[in-house]
C-alpha atoms as a PDB file:
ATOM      1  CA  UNK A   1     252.075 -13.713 125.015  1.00  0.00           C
ATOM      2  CA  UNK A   2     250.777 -13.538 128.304  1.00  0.00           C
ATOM      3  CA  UNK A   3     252.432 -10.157 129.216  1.00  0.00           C
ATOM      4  CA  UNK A   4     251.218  -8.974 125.878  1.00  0.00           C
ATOM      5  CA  UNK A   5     247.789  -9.429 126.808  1.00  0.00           C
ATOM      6  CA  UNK A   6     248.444  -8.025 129.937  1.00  0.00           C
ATOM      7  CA  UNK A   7     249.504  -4.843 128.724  1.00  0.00           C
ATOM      8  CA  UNK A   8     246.756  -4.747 126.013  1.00  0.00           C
ATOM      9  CA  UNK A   9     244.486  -5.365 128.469  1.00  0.00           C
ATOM     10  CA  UNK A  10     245.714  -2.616 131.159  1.00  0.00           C
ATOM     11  CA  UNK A  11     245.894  -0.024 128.353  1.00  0.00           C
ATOM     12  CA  UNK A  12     242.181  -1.133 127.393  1.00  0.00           C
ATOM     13  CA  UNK A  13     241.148  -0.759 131.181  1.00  0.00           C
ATOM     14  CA  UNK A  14     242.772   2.665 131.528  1.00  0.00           C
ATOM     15  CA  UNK A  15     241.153   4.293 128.533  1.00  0.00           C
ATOM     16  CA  UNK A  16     237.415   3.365 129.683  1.00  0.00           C
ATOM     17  CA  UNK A  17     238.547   4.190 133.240  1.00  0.00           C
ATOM     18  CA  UNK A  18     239.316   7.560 132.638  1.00  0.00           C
ATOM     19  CA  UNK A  19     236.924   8.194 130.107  1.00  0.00           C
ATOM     20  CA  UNK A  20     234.520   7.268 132.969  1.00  0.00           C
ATOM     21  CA  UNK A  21     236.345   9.377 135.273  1.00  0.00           C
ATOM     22  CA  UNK A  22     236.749  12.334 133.377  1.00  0.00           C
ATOM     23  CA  UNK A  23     232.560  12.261 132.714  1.00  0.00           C
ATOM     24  CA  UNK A  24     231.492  11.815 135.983  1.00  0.00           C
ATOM     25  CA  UNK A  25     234.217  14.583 136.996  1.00  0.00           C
ATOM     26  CA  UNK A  26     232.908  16.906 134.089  1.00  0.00           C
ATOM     27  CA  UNK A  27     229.012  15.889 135.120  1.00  0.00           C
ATOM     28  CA  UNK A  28     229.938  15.955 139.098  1.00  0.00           C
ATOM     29  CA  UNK A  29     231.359  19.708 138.529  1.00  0.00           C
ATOM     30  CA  UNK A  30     228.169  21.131 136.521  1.00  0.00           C
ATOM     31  CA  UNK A  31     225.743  19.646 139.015  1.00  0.00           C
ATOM     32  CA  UNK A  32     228.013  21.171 141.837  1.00  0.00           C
ATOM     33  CA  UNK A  33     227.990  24.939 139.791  1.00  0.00           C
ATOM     34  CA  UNK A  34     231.682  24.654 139.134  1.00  0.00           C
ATOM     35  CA  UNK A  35     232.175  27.385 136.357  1.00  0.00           C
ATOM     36  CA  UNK A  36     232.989  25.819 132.728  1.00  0.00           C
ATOM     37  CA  UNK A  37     236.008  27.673 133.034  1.00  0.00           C
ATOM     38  CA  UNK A  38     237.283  25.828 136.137  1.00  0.00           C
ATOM     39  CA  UNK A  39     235.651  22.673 134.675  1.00  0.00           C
ATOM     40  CA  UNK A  40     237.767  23.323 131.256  1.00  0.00           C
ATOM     41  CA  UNK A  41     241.275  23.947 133.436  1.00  0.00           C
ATOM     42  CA  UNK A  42     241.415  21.712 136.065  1.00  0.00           C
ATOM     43  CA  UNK A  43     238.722  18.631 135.891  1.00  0.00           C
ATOM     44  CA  UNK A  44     239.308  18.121 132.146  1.00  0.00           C
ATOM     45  CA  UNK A  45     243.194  18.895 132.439  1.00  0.00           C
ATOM     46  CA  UNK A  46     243.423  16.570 135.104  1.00  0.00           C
ATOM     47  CA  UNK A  47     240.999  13.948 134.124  1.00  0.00           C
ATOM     48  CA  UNK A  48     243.073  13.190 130.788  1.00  0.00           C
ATOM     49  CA  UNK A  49     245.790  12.811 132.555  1.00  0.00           C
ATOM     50  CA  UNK A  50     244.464  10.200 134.446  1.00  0.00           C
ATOM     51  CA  UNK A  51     246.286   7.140 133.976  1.00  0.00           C
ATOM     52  CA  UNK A  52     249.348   8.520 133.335  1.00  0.00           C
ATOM     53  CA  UNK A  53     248.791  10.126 137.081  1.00  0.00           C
ATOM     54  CA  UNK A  54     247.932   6.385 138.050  1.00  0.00           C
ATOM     55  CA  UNK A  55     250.440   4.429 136.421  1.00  0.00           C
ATOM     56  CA  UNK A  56     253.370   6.633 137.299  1.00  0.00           C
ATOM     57  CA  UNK A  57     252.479   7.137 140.876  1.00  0.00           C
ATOM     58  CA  UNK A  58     251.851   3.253 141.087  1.00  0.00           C
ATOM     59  CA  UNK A  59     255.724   2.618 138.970  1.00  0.00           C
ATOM     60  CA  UNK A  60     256.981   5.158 141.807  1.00  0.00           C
ATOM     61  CA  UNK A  61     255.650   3.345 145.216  1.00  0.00           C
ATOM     62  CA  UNK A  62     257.095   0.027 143.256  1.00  0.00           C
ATOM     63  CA  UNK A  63     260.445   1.735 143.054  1.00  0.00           C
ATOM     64  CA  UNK A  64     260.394   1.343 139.475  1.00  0.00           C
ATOM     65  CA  UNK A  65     261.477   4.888 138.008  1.00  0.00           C
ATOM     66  CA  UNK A  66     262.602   4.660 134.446  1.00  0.00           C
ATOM     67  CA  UNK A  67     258.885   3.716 133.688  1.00  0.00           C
ATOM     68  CA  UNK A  68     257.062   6.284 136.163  1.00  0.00           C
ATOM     69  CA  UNK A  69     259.280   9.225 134.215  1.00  0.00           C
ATOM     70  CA  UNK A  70     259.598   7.383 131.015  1.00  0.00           C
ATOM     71  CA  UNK A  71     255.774   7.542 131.048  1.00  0.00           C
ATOM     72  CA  UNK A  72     255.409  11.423 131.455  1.00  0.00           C
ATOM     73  CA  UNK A  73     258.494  12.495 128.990  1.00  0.00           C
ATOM     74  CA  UNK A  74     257.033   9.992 126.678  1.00  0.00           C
ATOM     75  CA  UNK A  75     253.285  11.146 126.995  1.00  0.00           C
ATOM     76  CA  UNK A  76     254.556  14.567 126.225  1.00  0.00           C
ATOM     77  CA  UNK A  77     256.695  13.839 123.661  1.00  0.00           C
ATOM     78  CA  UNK A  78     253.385  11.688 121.479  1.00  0.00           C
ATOM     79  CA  UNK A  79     250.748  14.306 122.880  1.00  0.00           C
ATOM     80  CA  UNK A  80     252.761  16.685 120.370  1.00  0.00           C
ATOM     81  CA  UNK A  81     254.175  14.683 117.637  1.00  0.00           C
ATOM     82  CA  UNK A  82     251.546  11.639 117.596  1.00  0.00           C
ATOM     83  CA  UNK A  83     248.002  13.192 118.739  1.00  0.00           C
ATOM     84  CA  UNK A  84     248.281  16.696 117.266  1.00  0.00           C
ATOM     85  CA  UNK A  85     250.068  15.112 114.157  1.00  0.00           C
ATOM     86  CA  UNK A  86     246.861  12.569 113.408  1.00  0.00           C
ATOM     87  CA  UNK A  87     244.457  15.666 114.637  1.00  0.00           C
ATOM     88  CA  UNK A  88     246.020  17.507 111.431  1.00  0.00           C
ATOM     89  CA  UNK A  89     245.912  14.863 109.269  1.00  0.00           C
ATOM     90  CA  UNK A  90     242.458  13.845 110.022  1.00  0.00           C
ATOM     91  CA  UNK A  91     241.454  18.203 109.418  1.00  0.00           C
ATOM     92  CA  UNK A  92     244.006  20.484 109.307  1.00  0.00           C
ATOM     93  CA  UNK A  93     243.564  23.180 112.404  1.00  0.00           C
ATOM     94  CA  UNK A  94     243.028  26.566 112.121  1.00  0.00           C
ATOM     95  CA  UNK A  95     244.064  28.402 115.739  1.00  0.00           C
ATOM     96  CA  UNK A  96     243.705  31.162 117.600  1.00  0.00           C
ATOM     97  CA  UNK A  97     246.790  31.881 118.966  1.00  0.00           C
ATOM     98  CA  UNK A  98     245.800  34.295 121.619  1.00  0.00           C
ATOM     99  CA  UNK A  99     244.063  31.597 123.648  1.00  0.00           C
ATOM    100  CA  UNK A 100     246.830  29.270 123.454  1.00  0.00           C
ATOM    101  CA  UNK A 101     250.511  31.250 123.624  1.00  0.00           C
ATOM    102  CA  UNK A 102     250.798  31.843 127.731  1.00  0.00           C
ATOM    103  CA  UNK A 103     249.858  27.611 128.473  1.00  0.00           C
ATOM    104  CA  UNK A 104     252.331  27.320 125.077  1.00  0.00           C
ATOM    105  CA  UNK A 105     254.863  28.999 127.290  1.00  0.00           C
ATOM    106  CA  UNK A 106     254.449  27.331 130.473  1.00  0.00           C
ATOM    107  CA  UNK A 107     254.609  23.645 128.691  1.00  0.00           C
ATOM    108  CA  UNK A 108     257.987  24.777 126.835  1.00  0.00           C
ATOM    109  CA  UNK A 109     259.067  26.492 131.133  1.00  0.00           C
ATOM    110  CA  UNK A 110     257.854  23.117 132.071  1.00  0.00           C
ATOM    111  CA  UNK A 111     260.107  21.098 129.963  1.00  0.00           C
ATOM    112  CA  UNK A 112     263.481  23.275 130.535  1.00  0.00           C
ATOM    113  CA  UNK A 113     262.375  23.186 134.509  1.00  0.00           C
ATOM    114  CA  UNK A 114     262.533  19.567 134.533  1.00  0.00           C
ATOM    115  CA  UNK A 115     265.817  19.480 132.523  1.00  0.00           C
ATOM    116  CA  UNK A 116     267.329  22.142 134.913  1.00  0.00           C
ATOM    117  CA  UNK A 117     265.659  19.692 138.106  1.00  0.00           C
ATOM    118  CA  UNK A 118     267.157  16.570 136.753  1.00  0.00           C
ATOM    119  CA  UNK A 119     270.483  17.723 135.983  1.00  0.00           C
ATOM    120  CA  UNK A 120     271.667  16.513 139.302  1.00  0.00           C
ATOM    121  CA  UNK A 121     270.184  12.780 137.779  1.00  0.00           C
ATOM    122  CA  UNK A 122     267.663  12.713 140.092  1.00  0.00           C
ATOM    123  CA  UNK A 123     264.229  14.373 140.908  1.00  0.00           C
ATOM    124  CA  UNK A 124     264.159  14.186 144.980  1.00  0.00           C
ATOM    125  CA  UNK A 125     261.263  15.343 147.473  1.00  0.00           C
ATOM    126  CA  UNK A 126     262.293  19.048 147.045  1.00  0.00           C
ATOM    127  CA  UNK A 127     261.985  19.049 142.978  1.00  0.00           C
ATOM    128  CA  UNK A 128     258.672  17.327 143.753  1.00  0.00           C
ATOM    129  CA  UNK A 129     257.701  20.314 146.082  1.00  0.00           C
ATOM    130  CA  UNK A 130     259.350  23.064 143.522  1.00  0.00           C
ATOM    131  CA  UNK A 131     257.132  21.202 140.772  1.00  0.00           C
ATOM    132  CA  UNK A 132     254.058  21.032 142.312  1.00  0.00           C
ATOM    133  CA  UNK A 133     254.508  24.624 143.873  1.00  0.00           C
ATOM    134  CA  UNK A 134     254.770  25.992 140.122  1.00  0.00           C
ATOM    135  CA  UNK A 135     251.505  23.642 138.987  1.00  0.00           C
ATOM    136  CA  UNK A 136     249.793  25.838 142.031  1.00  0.00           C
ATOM    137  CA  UNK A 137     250.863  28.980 140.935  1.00  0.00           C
ATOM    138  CA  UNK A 138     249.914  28.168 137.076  1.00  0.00           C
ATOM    139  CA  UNK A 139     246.419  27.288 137.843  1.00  0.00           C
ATOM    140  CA  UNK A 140     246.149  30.311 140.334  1.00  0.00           C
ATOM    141  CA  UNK A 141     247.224  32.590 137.485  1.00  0.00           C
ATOM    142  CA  UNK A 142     245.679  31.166 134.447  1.00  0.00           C
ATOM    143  CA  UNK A 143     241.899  31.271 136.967  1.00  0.00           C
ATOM    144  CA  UNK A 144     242.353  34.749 137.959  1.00  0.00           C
ATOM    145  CA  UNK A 145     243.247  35.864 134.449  1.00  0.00           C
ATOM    146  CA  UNK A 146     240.735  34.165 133.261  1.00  0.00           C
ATOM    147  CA  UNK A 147     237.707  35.440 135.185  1.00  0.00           C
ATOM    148  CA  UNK A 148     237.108  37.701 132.517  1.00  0.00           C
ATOM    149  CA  UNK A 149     234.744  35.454 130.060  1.00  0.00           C
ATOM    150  CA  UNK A 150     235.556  37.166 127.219  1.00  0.00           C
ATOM    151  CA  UNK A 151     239.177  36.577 126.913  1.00  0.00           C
ATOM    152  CA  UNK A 152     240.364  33.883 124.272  1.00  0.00           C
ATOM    153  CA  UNK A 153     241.812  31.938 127.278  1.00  0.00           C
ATOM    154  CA  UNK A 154     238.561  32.004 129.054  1.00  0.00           C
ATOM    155  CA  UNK A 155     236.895  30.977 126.111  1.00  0.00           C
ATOM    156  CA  UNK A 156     238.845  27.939 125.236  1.00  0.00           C
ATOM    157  CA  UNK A 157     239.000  26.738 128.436  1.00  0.00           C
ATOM    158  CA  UNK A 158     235.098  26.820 128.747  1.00  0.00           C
ATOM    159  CA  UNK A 159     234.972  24.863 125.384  1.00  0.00           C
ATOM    160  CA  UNK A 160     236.701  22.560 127.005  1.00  0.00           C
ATOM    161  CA  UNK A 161     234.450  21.722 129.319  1.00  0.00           C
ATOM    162  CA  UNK A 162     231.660  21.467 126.824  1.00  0.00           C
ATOM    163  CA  UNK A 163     233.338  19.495 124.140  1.00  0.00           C
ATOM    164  CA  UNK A 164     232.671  16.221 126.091  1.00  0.00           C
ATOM    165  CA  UNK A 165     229.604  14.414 125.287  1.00  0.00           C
ATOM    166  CA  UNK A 166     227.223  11.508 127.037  1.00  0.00           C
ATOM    167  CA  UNK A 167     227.769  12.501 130.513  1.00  0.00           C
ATOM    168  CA  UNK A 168     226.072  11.247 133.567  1.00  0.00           C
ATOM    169  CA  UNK A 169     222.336  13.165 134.066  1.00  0.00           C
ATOM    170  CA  UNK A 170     221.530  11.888 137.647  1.00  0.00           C
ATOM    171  CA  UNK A 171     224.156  11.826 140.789  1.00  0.00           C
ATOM    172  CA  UNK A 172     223.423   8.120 141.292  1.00  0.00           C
ATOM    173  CA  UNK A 173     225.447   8.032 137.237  1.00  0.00           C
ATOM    174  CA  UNK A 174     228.074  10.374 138.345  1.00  0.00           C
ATOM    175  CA  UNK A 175     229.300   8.473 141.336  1.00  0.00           C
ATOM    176  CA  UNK A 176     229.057   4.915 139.306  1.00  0.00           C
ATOM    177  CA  UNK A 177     231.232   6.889 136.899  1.00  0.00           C
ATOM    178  CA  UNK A 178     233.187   7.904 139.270  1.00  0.00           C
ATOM    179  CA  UNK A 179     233.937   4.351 141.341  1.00  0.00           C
ATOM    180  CA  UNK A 180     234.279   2.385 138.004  1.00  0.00           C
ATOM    181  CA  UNK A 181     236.750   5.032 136.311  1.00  0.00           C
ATOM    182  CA  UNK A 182     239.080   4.943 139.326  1.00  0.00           C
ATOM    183  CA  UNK A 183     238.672   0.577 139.689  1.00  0.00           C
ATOM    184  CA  UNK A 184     239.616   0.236 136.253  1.00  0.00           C
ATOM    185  CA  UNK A 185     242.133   2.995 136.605  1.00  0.00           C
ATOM    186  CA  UNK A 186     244.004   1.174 139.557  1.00  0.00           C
ATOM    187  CA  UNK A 187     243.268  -2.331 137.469  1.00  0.00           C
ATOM    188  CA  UNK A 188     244.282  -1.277 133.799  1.00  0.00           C
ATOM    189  CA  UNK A 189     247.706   0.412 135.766  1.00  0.00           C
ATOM    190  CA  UNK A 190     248.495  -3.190 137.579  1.00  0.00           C
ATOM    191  CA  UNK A 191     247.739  -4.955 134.430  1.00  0.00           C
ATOM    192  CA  UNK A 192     249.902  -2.469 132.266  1.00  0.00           C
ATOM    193  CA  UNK A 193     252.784  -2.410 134.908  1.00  0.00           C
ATOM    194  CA  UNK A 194     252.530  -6.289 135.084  1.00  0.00           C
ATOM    195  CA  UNK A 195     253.041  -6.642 131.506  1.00  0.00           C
ATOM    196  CA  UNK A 196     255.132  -4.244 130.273  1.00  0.00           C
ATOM    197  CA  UNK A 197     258.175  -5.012 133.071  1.00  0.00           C
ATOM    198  CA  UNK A 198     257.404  -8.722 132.027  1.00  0.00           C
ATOM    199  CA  UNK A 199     257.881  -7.904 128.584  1.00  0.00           C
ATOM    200  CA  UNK A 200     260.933  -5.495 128.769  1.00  0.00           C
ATOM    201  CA  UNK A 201     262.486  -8.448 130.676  1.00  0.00           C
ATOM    202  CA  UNK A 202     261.484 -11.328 128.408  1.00  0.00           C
ATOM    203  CA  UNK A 203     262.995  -9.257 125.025  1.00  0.00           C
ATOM    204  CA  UNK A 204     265.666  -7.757 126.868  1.00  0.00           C
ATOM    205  CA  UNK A 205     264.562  -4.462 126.482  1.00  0.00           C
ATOM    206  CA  UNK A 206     264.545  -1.254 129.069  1.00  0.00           C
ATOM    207  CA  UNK A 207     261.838  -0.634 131.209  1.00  0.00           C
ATOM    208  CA  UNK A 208     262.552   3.073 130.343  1.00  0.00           C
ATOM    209  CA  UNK A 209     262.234   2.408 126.830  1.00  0.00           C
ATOM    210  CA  UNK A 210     259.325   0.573 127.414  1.00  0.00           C
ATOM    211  CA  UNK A 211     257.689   3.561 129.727  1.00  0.00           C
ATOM    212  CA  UNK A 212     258.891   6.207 127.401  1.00  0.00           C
ATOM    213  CA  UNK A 213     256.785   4.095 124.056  1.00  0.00           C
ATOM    214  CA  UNK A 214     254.182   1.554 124.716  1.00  0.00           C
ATOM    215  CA  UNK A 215     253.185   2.796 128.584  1.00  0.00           C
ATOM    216  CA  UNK A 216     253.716   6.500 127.207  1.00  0.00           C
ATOM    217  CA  UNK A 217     251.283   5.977 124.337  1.00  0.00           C
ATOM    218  CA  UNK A 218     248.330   3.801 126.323  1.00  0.00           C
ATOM    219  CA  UNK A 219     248.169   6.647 129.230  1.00  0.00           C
ATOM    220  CA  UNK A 220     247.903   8.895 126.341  1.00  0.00           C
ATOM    221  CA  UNK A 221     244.554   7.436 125.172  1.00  0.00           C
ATOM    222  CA  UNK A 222     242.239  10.303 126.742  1.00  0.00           C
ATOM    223  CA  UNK A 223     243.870  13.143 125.069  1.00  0.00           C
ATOM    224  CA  UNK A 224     244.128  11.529 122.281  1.00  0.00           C
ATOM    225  CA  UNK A 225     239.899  10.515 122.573  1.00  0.00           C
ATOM    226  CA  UNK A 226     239.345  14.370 123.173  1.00  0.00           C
ATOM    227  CA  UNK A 227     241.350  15.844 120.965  1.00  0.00           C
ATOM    228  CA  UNK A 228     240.493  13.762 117.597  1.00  0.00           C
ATOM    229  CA  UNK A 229     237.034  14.412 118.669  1.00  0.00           C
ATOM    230  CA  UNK A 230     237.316  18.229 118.983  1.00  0.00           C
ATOM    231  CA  UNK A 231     239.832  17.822 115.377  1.00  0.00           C
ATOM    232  CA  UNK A 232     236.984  16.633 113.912  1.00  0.00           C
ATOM    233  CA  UNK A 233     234.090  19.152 115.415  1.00  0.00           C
ATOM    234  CA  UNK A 234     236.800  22.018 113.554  1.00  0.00           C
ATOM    235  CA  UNK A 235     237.381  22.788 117.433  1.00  0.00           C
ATOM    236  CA  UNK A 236     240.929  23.307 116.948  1.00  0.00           C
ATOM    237  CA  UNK A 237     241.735  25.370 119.936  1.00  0.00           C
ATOM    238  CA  UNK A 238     240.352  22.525 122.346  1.00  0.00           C
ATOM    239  CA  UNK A 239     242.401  20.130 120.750  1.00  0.00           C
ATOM    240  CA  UNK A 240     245.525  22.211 121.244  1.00  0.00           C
ATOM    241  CA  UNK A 241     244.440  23.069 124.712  1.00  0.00           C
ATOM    242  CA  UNK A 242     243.848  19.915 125.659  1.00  0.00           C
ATOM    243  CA  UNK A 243     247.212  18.849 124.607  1.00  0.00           C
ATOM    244  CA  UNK A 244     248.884  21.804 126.747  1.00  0.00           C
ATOM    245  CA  UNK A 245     247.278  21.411 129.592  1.00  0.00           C
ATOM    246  CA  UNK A 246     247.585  17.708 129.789  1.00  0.00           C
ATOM    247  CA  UNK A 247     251.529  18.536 129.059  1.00  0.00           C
ATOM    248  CA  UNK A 248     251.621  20.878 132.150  1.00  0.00           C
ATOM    249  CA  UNK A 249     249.819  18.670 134.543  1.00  0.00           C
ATOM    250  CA  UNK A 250     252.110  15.656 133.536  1.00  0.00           C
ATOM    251  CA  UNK A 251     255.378  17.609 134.411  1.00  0.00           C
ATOM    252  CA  UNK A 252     254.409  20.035 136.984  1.00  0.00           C
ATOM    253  CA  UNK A 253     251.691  17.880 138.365  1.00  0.00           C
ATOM    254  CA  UNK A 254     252.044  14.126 138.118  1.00  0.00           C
ATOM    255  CA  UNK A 255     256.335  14.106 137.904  1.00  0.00           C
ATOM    256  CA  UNK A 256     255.595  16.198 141.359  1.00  0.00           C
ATOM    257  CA  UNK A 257     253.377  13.765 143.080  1.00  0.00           C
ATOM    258  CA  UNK A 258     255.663  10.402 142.238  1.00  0.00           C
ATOM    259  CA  UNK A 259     258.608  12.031 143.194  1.00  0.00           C
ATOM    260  CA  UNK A 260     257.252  13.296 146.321  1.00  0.00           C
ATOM    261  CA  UNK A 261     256.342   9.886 147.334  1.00  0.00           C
ATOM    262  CA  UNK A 262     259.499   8.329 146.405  1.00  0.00           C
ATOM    263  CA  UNK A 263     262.448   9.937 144.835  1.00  0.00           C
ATOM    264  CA  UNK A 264     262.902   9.260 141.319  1.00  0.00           C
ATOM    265  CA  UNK A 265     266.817   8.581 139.427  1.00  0.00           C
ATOM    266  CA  UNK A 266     266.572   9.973 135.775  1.00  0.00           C
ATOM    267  CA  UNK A 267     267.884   7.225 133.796  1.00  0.00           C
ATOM    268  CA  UNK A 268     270.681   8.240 131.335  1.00  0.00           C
ATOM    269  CA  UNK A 269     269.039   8.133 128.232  1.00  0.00           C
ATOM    270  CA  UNK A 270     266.355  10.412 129.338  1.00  0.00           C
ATOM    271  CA  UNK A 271     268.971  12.805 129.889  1.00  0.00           C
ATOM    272  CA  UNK A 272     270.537  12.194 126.473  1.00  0.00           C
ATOM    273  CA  UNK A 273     268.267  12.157 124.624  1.00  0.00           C
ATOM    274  CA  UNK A 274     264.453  12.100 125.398  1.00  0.00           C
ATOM    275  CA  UNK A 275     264.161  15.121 127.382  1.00  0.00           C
ATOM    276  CA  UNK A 276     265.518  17.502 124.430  1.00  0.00           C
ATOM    277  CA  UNK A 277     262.970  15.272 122.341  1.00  0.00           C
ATOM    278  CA  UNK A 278     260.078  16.616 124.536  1.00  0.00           C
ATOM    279  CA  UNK A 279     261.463  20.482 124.671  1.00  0.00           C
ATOM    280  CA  UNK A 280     261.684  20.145 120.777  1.00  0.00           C
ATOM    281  CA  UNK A 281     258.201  19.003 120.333  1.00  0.00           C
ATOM    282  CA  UNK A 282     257.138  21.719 123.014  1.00  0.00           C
ATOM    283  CA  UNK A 283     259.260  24.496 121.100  1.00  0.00           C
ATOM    284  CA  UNK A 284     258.048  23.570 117.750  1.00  0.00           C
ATOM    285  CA  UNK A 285     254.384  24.110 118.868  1.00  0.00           C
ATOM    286  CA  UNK A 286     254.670  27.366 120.253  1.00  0.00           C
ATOM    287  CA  UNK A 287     256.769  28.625 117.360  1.00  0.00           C
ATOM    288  CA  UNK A 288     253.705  27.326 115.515  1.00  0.00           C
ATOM    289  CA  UNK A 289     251.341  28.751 117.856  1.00  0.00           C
ATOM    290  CA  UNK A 290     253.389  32.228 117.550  1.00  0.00           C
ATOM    291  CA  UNK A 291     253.412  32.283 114.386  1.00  0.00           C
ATOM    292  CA  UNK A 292     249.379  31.959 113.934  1.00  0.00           C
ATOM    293  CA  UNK A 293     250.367  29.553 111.564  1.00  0.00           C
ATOM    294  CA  UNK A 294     247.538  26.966 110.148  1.00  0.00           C
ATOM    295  CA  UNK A 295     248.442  23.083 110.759  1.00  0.00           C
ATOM    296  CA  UNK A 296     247.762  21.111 107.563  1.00  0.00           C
ATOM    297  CA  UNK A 297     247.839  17.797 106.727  1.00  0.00           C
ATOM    298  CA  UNK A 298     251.250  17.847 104.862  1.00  0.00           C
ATOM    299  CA  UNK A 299     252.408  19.572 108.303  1.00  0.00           C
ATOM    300  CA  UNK A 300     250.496  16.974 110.214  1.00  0.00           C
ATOM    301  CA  UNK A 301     252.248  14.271 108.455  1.00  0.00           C
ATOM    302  CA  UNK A 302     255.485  15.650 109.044  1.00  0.00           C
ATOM    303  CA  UNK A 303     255.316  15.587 112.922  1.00  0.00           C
ATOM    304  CA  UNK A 304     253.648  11.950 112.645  1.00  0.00           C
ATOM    305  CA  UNK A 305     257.272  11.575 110.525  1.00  0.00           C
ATOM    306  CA  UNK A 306     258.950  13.140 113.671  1.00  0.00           C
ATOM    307  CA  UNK A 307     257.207  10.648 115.978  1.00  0.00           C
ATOM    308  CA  UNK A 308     257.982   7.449 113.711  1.00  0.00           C
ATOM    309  CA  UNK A 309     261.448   8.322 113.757  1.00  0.00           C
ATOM    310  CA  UNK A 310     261.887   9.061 117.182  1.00  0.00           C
ATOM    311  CA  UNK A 311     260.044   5.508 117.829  1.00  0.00           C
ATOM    312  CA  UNK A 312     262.396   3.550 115.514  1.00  0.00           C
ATOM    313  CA  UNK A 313     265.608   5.577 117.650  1.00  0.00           C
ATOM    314  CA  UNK A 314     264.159   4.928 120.695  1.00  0.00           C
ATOM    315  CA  UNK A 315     264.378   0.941 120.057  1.00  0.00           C
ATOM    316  CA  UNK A 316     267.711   1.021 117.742  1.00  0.00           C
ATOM    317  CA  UNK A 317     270.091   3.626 118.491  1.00  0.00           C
ATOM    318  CA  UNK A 318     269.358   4.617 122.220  1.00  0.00           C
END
């Protein structure tokens, strides 16, 4: 029970620490002039992406790797089949598939670059510099690209930055937001870590498995905040592009960082079997971004189907 709590508690204390952070990271880039645009790509990419940046840098430095890359594959994996599936069951999305296809691409580039990368069954210090060198070069393109306002891209992405609400008015706010996101951040990730090793232990159960479900799911809280949100404004481009950028910055980005600081094994069952998991879910969204394809419910309930069943795999079978 106690590492139960634990981990309830961590995944409590991540979801109001980066909804803090990402506020007074939205609210500290308008008062600083940052362009909406920029705002949309980078602060709110990398502000829902958070604690999954937290808790699988912190799993890295503790030399625990199945959960610091169980938590990314399995954030991707439930961004796509979990988040988007209740988004389209809550209001099926109509999208514009112009703004979305090129960061479609890059998250489906992402997923087959970390296949090819772990291949050797480990992600070492130069993967980590390959990774974060194409996370660079993504955000360089997508900005200059995007400088034109008028594009679909541009649009979105400035949506994005709008879509939050309740944000800090005075710079005294901001940085409160800011200090208080990041301690609960660093608390709800020791908390989380604490209990969900303890757990895996005490039910004899992987710590990969564990970082690929229950961690995988709590880091996922943001997106899933913003995106249900947006779902239900009939913004259904933010709540895709939310869910590809936050894809991107967990692979290219966050996958970079923790390996960087400390090499990362790929545990066999990632290579079995989760990492074709997360280039199907990526594949099947672009085909349905492609397409120009509307997302209904019946559609929606399908990849909450896909999601369920990979769960119930995930804790029998593998």
């Amino acid at each position: 029970m106690l590492y139960g709590l634990s981990l309830l508690a961590g995944i409590v204390l991540l979801f109001l620490g980066g909804e803090s952070l990402i506020r007074g990271a939205v609210a500290g880039a308008k008062r600083m002039g940052v362009s909406p645009l920029l705002t949309g790509l980078v602060v709110v990419g990398f502000g829902t992406s958070a604690p999954e940046l937290v808790v699988s840098v912190d799993a890295a430095i503790r030399e625990q790797p199945d959960i610091a890359v169980g938590n990314i594959v399995g954030s991707n994996i439930g961004n796509i089949l979990l988040i988007l599936g209740l988004c389209a069951v809550i209001c099926p999305m109509n999208v514009h598939p112009l703004a979305l296809r090129r960061d479609g691409v890059v998250v489906v580039a992402a997923s087959l670059l970390f296949i090819v990368l772990a291949w050797s069954g480990a992600l070492g210090r130069w993967e980590a510099a390959l990774l974060l060198a194409m996370l660079t070069a993504y955000l360089m393109w997508a900005y200059w690209t995007e400088r034109n306002q008028s594009l679909p891209e541009a649009q979105m992405h400035s949506a994005e930055a709008e879509e939050l609400s309740a944000i800090p008015s005075s710079t005294a706010m901001i940085i409160v937001a800011l200090v208080l996101g990041l301690i609960m951040l660093i608390g709800g990730s020791q908390l989380l870590l604490y209990g969900a090793i303890g757990l895996a232990q005490s039910i004899g159960i992987s710590e990969a498995v564990i970082g690929l479900t229950i961690v995988a799911v709590g880091t996922s809280l943001p997106e899933m905040a913003v995106s249900v949100i947006a779902a239900l404004r009939r913004h259904a481009d933010v709540a895709v592009g939310n869910i590809l950028g936050s894809n991107i910055f967990n692979v290219l980005g966050i996958l970079g960082i923790s390996a960087f600081l400390q090499p990362l094994p790929i545990a066999a069952r990632v290579s079995q079997f989760d990492q074709w998991i997360m280039l199907g879910s990526a594949s099947i969204l672009l085909l349905f971004l492609y397409t120009g394809m509307r997302l209904s419910r019946w559609e929606g309930a399908a990849l909450l189907g896909g999601y369920a069943a990979y769960i119930a795999l995930s804790f029998t079978i593998f």
